[in-house]
C-alpha atoms as a PDB file:
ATOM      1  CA  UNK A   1       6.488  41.521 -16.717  1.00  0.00           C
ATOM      2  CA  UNK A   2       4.574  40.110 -13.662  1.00  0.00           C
ATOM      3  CA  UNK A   3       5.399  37.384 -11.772  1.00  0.00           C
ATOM      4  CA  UNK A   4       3.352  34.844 -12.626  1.00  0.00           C
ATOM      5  CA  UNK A   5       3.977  35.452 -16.755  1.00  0.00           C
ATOM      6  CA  UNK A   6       6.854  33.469 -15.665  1.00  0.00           C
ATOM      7  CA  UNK A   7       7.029  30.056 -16.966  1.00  0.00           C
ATOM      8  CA  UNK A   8       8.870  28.508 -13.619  1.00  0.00           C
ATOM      9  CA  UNK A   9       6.312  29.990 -11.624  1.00  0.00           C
ATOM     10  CA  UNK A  10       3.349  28.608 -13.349  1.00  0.00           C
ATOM     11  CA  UNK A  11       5.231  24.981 -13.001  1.00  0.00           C
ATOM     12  CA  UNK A  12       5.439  25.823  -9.142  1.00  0.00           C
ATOM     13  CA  UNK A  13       1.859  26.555  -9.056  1.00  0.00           C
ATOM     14  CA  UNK A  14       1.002  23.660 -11.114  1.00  0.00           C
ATOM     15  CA  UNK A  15       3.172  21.512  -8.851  1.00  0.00           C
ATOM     16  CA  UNK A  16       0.992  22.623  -5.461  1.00  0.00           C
ATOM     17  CA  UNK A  17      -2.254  20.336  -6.225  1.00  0.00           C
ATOM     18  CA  UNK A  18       0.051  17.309  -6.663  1.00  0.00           C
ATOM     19  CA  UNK A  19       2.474  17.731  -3.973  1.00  0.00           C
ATOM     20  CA  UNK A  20      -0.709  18.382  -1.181  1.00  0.00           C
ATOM     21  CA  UNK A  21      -2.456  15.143  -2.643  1.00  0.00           C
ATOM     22  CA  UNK A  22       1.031  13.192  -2.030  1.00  0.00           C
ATOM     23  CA  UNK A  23       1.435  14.802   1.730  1.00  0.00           C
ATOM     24  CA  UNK A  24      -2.372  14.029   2.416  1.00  0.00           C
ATOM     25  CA  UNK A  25      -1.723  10.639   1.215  1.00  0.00           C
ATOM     26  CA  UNK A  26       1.139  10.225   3.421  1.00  0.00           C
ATOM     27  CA  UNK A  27      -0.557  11.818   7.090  1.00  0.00           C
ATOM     28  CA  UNK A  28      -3.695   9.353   6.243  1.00  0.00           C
ATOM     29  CA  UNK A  29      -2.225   6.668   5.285  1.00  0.00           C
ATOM     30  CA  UNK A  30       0.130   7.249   8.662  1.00  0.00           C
ATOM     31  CA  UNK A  31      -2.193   7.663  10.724  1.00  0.00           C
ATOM     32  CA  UNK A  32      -4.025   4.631   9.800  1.00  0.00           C
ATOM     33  CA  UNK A  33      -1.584   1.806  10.617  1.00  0.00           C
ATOM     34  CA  UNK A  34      -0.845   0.356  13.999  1.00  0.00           C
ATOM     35  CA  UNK A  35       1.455   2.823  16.795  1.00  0.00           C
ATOM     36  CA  UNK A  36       3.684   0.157  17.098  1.00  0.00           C
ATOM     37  CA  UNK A  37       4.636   0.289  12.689  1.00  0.00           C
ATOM     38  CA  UNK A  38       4.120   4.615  13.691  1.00  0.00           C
ATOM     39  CA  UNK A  39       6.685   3.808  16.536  1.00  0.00           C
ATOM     40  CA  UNK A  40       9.002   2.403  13.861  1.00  0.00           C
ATOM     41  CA  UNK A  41       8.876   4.476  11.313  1.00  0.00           C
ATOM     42  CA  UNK A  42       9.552   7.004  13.424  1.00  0.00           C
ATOM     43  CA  UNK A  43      12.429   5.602  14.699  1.00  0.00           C
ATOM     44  CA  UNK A  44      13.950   4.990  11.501  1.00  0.00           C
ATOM     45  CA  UNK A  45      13.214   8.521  10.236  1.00  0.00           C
ATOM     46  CA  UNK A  46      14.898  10.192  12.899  1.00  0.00           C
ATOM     47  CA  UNK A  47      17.601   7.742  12.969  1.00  0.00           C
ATOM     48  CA  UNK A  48      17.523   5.784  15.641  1.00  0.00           C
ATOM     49  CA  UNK A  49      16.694   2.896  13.774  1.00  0.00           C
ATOM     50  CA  UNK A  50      19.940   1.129  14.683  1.00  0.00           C
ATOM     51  CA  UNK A  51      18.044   0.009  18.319  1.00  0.00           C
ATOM     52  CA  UNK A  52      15.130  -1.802  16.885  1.00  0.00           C
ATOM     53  CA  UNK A  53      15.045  -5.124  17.335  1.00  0.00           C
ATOM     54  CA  UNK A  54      14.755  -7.980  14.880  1.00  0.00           C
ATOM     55  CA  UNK A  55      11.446  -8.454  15.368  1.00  0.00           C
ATOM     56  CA  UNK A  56       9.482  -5.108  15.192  1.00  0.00           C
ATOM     57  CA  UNK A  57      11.832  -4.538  11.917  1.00  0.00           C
ATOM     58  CA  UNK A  58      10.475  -8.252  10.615  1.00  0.00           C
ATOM     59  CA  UNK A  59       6.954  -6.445  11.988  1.00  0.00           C
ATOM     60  CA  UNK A  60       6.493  -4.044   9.423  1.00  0.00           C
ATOM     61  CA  UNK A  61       7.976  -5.597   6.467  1.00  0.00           C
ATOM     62  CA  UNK A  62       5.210  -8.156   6.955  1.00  0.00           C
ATOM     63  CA  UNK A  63       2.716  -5.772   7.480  1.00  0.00           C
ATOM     64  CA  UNK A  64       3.887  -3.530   4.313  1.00  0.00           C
ATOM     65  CA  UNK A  65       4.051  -7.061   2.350  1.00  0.00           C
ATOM     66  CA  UNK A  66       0.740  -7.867   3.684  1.00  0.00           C
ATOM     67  CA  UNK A  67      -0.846  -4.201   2.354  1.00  0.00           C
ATOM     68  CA  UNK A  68       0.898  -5.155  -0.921  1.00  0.00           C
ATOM     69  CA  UNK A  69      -0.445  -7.958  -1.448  1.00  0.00           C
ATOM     70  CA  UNK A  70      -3.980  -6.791  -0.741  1.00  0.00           C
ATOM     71  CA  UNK A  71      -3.644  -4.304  -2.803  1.00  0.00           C
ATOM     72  CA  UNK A  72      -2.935  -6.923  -6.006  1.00  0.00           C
ATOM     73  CA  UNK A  73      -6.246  -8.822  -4.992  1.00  0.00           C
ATOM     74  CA  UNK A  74      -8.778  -5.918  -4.923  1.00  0.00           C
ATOM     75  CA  UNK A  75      -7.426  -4.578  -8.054  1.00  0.00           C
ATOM     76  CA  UNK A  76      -7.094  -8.248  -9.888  1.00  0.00           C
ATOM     77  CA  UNK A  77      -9.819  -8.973 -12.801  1.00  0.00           C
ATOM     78  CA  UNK A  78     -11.881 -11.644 -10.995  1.00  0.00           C
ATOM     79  CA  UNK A  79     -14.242 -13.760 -12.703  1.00  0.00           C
ATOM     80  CA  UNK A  80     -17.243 -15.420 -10.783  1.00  0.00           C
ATOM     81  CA  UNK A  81     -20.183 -18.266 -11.406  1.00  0.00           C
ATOM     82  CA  UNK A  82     -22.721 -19.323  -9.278  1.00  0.00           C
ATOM     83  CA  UNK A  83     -21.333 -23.526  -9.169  1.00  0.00           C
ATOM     84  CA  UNK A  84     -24.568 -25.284  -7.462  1.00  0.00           C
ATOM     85  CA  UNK A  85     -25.872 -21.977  -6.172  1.00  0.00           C
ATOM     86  CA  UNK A  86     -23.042 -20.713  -4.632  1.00  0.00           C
ATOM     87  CA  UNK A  87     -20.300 -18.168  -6.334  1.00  0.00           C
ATOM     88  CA  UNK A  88     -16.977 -19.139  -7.208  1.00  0.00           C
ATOM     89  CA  UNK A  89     -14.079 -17.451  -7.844  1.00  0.00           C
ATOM     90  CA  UNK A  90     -13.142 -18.720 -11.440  1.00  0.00           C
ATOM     91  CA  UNK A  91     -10.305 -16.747 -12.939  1.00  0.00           C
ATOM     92  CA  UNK A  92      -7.239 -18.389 -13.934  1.00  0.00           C
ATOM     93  CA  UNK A  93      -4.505 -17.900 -10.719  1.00  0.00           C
ATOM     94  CA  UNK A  94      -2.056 -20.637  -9.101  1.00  0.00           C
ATOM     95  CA  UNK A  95      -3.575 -22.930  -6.933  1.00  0.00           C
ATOM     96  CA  UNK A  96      -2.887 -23.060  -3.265  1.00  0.00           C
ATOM     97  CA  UNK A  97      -1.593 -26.315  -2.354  1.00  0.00           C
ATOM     98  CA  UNK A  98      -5.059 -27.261  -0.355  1.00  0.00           C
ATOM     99  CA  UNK A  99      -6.709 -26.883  -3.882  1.00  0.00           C
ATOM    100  CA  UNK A 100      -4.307 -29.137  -5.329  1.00  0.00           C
ATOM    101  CA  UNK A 101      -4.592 -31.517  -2.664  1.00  0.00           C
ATOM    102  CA  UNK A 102      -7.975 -31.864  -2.851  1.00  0.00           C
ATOM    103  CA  UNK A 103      -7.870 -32.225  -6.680  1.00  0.00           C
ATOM    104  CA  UNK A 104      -9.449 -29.014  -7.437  1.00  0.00           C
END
């Protein structure tokens, strides 16, 4: 019997595109925020989170909230008409509170 007849070594193997897709997503999308969110997450991974401050933790969580939430908008079914020649975003959503204000 070889060694790759064997049924846990076939999973393993199966198991190597998905686990280089995950680490390549992690080193790009690393290396694509800000050195001061780098600065913190490394900090926090090697555990010497305990001396950041208030404010670089606040920092990131806005910036990861931020991501988030721009995320949700590009992927959100929009639908848009041209409203005296110019296009408008017309999909149902809640209104900001300047739209409601200005009776929109």
């Amino acid at each position: 019997m070889r060694i790759l007849d064997n049924v846990a070594v076939q999973w393993l193997i199966r198991r190597i595109p998905e686990v280089g897709g995950l680490l390549l997503t992690i080193v790009t999308f690393f290396a694509a925020i800000p050195p001061e969110q780098q600065a913190i997450i490394i900090a926090i991974l090697t555990g010497q989170g305990g001396g950041l401050t208030i404010g670089a933790v606040i920092g990131l969580v806005m910036w990861g909230y931020a991501q988030i939430v721009s995320f949700r908008q590009t992927t959100k079914p929009k639908e848009v008409e041209k409203i005296g020649g110019k296009p408008y975003e017309v999909s149902g959503g809640p209104k900001s509170l300047f739209d409601i204000l200005r009776g929109k």
